[in-house]
PDB file of N, CA and C in Angstrom:
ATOM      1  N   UNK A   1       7.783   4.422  20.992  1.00  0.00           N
ATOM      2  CA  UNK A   1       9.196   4.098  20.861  1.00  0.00           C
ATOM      3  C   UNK A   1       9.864   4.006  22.225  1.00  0.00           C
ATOM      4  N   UNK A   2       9.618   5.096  23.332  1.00  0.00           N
ATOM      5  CA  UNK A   2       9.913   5.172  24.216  1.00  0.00           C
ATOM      6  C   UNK A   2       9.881   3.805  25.216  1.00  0.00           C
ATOM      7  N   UNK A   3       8.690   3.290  25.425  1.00  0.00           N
ATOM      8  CA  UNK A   3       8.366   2.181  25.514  1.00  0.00           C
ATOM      9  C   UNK A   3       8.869   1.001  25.384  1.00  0.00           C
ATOM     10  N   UNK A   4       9.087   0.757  24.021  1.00  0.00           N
ATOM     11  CA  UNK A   4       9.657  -0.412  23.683  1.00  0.00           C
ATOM     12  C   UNK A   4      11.003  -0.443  24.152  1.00  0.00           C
ATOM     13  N   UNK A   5      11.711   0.956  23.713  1.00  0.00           N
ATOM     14  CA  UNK A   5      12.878   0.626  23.609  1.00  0.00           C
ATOM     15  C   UNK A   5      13.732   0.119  25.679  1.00  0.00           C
ATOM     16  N   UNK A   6      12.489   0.698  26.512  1.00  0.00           N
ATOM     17  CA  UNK A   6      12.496   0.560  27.900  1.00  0.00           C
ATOM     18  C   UNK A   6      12.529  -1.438  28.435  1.00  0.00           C
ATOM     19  N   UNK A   7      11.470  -1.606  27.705  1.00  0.00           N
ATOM     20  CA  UNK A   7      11.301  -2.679  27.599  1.00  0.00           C
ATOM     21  C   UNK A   7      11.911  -3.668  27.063  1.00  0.00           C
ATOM     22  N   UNK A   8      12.966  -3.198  26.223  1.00  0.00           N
ATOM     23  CA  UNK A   8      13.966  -3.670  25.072  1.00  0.00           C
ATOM     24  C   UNK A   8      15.094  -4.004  26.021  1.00  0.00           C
ATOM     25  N   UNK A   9      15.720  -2.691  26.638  1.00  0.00           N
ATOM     26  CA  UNK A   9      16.868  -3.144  27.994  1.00  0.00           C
ATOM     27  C   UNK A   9      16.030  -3.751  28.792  1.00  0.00           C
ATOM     28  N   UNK A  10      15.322  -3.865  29.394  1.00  0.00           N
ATOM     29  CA  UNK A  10      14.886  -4.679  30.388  1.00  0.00           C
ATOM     30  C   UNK A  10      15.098  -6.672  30.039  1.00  0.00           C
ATOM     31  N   UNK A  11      15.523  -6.708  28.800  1.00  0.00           N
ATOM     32  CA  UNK A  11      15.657  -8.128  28.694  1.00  0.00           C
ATOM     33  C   UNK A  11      16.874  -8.400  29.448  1.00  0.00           C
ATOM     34  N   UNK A  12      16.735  -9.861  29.957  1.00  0.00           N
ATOM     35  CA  UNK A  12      17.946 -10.424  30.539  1.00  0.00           C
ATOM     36  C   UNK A  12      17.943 -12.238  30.027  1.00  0.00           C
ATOM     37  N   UNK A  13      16.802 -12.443  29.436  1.00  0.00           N
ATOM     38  CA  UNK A  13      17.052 -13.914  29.228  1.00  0.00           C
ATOM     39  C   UNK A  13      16.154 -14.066  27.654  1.00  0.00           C
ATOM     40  N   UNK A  14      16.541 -15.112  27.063  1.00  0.00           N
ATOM     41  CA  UNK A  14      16.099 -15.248  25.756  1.00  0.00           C
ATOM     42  C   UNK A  14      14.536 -15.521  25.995  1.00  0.00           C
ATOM     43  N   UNK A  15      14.098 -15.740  26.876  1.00  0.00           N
ATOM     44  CA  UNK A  15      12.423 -15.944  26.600  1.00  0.00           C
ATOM     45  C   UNK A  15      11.796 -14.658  27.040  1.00  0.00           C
ATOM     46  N   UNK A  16      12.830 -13.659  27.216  1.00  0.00           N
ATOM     47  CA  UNK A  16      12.436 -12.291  27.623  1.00  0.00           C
ATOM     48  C   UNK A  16      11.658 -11.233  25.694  1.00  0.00           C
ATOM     49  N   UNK A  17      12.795 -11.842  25.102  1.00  0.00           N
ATOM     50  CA  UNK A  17      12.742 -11.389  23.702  1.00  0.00           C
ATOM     51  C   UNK A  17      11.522 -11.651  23.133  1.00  0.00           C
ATOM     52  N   UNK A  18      10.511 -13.094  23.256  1.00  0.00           N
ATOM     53  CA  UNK A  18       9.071 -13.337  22.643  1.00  0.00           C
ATOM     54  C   UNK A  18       8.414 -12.923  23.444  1.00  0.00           C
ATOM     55  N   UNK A  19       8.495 -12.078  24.872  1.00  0.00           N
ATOM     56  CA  UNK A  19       7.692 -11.216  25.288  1.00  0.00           C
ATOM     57  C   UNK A  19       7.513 -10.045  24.685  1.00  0.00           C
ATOM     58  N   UNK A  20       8.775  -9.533  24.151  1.00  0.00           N
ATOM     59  CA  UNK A  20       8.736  -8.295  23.634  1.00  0.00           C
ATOM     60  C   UNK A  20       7.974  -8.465  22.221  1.00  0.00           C
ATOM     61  N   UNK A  21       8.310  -9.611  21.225  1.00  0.00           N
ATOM     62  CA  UNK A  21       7.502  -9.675  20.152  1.00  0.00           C
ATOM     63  C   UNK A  21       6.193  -9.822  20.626  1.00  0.00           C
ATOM     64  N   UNK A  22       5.788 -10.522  21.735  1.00  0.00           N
ATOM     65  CA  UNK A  22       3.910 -10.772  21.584  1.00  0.00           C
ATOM     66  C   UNK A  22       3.621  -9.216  21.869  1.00  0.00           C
ATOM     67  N   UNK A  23       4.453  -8.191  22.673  1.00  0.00           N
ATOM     68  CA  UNK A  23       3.793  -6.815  22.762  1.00  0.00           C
ATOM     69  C   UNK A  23       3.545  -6.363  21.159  1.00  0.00           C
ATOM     70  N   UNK A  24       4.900  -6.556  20.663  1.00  0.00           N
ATOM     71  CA  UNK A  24       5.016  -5.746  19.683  1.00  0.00           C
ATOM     72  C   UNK A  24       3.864  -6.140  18.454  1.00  0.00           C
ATOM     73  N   UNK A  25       4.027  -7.091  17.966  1.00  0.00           N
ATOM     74  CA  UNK A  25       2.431  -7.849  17.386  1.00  0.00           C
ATOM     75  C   UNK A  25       1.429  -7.336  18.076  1.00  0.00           C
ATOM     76  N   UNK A  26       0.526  -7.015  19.425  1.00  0.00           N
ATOM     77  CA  UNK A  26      -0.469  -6.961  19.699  1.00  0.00           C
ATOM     78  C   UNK A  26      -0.541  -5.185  19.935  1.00  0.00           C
ATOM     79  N   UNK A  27       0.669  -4.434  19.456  1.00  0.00           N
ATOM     80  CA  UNK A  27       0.899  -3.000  19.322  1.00  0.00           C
ATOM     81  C   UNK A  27       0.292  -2.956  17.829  1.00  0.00           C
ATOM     82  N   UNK A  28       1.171  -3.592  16.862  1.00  0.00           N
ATOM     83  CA  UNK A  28       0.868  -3.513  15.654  1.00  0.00           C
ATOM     84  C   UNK A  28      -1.002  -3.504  15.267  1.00  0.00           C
ATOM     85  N   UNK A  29      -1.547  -4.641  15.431  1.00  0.00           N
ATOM     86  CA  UNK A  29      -2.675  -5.536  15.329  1.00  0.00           C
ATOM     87  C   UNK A  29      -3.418  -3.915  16.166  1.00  0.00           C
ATOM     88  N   UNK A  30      -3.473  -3.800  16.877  1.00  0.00           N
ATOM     89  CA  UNK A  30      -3.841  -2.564  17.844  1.00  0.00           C
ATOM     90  C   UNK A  30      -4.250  -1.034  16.916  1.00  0.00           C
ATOM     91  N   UNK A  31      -3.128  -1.026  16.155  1.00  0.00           N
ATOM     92  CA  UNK A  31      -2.696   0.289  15.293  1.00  0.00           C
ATOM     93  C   UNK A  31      -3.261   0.331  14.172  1.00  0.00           C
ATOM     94  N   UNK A  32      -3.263  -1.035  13.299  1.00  0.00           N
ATOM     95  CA  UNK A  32      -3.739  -1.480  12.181  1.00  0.00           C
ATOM     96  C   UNK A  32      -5.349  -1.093  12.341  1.00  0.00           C
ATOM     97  N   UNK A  33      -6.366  -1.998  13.431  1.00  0.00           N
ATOM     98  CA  UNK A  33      -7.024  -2.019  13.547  1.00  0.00           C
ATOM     99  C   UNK A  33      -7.397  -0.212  13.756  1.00  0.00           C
ATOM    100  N   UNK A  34      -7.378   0.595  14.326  1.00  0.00           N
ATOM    101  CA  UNK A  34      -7.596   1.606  14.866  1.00  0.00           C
ATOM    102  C   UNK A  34      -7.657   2.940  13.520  1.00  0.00           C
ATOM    103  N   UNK A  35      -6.384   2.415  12.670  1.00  0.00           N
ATOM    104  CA  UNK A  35      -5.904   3.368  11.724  1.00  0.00           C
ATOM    105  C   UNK A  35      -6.327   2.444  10.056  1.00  0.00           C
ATOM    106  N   UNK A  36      -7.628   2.080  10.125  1.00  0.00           N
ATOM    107  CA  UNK A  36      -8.367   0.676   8.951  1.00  0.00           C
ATOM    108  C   UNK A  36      -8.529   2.130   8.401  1.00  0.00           C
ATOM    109  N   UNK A  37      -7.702   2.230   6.730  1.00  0.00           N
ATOM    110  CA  UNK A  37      -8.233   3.228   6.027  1.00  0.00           C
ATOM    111  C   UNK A  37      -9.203   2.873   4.601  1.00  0.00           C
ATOM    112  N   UNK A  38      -9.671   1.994   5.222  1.00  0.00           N
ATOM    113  CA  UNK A  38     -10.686   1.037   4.130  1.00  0.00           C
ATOM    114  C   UNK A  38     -11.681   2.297   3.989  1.00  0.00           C
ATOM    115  N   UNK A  39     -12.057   2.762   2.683  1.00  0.00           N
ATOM    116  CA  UNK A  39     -13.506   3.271   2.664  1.00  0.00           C
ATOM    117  C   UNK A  39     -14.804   2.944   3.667  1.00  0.00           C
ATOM    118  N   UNK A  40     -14.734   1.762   3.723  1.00  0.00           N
ATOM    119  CA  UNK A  40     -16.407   1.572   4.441  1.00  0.00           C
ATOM    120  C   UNK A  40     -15.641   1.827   6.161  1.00  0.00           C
ATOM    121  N   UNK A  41     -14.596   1.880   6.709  1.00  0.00           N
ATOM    122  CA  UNK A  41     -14.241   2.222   7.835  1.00  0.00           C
ATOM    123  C   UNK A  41     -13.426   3.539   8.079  1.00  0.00           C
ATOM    124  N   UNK A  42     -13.562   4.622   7.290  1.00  0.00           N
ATOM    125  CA  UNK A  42     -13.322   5.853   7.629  1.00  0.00           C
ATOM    126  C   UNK A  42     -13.947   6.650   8.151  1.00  0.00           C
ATOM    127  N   UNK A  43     -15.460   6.314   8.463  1.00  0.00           N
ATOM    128  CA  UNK A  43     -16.222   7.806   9.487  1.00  0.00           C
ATOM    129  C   UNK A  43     -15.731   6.897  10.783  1.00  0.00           C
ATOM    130  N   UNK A  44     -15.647   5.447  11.110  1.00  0.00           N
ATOM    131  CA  UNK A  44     -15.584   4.819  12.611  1.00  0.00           C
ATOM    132  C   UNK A  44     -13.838   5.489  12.670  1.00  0.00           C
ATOM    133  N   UNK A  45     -13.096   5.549  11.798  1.00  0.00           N
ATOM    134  CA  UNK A  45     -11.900   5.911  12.002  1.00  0.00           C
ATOM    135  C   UNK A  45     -11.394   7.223  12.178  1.00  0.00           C
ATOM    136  N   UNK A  46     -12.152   8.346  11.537  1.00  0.00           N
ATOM    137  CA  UNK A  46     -12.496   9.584  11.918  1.00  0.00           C
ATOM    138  C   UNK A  46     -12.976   9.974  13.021  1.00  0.00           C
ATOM    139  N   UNK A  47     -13.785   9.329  13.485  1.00  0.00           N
ATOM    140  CA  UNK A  47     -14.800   9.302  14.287  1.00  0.00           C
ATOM    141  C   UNK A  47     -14.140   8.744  15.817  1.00  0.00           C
ATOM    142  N   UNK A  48     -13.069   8.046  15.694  1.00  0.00           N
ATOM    143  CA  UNK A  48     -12.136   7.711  17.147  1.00  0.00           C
ATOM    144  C   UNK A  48     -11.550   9.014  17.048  1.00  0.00           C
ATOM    145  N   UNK A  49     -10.942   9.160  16.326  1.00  0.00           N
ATOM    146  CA  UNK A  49      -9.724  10.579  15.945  1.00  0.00           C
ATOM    147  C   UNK A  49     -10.508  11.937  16.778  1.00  0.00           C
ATOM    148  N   UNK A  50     -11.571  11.881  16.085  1.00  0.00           N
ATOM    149  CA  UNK A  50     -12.089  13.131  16.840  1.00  0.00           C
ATOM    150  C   UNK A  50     -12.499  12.455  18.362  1.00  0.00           C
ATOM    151  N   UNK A  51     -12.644  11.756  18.849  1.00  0.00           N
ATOM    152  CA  UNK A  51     -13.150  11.271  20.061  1.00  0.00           C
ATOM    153  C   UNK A  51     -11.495  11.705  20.966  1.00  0.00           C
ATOM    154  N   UNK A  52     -10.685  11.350  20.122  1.00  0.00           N
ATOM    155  CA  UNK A  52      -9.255  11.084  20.777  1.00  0.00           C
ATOM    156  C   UNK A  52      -8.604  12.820  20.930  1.00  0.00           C
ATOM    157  N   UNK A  53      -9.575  14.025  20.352  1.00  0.00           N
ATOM    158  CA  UNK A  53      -8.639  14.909  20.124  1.00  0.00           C
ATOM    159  C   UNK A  53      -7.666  15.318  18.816  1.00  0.00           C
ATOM    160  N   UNK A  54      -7.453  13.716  18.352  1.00  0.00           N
ATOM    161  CA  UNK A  54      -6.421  14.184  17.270  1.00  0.00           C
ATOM    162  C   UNK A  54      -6.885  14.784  16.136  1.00  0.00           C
ATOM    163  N   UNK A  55      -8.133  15.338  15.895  1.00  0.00           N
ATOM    164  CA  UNK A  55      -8.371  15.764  14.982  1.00  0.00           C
ATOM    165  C   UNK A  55      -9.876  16.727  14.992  1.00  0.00           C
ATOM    166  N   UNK A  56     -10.226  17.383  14.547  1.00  0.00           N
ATOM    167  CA  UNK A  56     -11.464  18.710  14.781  1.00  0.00           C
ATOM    168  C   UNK A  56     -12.346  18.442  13.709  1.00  0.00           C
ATOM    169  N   UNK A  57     -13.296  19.259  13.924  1.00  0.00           N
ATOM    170  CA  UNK A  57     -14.505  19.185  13.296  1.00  0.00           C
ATOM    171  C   UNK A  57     -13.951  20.056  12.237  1.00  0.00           C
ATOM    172  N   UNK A  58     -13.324  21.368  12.664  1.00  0.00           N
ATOM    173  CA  UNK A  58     -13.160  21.699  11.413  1.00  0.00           C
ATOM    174  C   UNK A  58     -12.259  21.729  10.255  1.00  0.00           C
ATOM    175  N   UNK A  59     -10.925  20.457  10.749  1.00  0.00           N
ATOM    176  CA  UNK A  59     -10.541  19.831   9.613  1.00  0.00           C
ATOM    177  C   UNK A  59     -11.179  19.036   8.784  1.00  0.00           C
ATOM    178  N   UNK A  60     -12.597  18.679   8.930  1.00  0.00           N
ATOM    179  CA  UNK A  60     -13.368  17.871   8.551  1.00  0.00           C
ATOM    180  C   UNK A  60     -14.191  18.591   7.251  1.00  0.00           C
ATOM    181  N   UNK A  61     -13.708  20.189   7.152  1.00  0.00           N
ATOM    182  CA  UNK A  61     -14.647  21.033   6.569  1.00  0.00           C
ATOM    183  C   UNK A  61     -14.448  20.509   4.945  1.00  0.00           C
ATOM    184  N   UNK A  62     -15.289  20.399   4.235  1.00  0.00           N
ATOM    185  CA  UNK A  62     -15.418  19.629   2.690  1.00  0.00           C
ATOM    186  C   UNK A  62     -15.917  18.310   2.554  1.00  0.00           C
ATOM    187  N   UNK A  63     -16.651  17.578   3.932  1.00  0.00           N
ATOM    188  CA  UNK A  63     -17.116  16.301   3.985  1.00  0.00           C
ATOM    189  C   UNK A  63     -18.550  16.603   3.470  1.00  0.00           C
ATOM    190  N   UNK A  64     -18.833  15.564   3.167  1.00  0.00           N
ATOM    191  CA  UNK A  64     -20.612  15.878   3.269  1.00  0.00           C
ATOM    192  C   UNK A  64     -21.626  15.613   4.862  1.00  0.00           C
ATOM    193  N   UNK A  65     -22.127  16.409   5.098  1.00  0.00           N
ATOM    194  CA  UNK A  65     -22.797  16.407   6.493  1.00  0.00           C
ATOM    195  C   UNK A  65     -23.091  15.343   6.994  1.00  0.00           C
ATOM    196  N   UNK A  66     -23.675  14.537   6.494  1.00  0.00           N
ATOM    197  CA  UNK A  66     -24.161  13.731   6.950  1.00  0.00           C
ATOM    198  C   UNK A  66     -22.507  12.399   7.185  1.00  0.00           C
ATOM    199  N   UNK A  67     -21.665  12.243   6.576  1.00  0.00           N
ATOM    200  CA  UNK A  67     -20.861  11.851   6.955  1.00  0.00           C
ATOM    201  C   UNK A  67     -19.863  12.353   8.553  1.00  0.00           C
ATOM    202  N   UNK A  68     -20.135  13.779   8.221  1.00  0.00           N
ATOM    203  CA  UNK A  68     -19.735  14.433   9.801  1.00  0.00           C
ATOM    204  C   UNK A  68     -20.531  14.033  10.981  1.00  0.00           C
ATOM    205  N   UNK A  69     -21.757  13.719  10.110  1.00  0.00           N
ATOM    206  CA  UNK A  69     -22.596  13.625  11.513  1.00  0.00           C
ATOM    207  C   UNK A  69     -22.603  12.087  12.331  1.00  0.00           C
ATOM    208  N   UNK A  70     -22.031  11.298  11.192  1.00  0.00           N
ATOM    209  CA  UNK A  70     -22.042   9.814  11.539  1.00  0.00           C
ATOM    210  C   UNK A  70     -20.406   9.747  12.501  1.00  0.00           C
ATOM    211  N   UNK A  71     -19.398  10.398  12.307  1.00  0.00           N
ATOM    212  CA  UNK A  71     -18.620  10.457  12.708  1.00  0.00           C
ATOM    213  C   UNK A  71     -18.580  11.103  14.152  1.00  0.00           C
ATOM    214  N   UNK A  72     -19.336  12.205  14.119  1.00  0.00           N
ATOM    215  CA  UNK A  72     -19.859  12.631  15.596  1.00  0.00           C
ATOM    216  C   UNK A  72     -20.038  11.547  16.714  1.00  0.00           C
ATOM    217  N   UNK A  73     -21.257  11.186  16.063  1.00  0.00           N
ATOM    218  CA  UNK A  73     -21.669  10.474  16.319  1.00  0.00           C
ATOM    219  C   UNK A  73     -20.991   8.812  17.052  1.00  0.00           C
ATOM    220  N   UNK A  74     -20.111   8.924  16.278  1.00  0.00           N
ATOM    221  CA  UNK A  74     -19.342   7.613  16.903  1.00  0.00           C
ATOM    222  C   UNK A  74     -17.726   8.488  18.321  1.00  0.00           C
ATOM    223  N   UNK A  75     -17.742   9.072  17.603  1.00  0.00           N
ATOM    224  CA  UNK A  75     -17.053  10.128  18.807  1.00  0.00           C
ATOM    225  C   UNK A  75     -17.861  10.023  20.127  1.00  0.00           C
ATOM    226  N   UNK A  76     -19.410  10.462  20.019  1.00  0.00           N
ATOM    227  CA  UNK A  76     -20.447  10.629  21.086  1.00  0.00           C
ATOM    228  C   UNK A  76     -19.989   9.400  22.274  1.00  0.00           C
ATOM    229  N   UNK A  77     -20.387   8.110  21.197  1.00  0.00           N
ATOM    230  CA  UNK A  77     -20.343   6.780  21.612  1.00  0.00           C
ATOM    231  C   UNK A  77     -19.151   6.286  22.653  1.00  0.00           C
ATOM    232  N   UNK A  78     -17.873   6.520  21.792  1.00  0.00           N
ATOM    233  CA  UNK A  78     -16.888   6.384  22.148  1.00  0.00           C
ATOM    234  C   UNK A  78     -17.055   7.215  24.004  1.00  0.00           C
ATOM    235  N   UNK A  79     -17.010   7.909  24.041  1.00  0.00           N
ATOM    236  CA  UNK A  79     -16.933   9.639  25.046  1.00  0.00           C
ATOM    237  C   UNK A  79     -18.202   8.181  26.216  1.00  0.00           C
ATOM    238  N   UNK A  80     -19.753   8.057  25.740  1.00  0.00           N
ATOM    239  CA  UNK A  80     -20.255   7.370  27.119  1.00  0.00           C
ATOM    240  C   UNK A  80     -19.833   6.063  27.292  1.00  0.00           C
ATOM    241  N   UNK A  81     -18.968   5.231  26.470  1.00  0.00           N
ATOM    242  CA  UNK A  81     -18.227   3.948  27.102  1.00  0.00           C
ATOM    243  C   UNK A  81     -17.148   4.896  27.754  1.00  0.00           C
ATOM    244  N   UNK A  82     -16.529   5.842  28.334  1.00  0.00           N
ATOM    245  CA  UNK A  82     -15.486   5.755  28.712  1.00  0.00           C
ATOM    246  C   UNK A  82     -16.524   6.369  30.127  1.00  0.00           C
ATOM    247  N   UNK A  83     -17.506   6.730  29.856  1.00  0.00           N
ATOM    248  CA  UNK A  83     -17.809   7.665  31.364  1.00  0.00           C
ATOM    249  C   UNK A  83     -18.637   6.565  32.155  1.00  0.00           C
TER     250      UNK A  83
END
């Protein structure tokens, strides 16, 4: 919010405004993608979450293991593209 709304005063001319929409679309598209609560994309979506912090292993407690472990697992992934 902070963001936008920075970016929001910063307009001074009308072609300033479809800058702010192409952010805001490629924020959205960004979020959507990231937060896909489709069944077949919830361990990759879990699986950022815990990579990101926002979420623990042991809120995870009542999954079946092997779903934890696929989710780890993409956490792992995530963790050596960034190093």
């Amino acid at each position: 919010m902070r963001e936008v709304k920075q970016k929001a005063n910063q307009i001074t001319e009308p072609a300033d405004v479809w800058a702010l929409e192409r952010y805001l679309t490629q924020r959205r598209k960004d979020i959507d993608n990231k937060y896909d609560f489709r069944s077949s994309q919830l361990t990759r979506v879990f699986g950022t979450l815990l990579y990101e912090g926002r979420l623990t292993e042991e809120e995870l407690h009542g999954l079946k293991e092997g779903k934890i472990t696929i989710m780890r697992s993409c956490a792992k992934v995530l963790s050596e593209d960034v190093a």
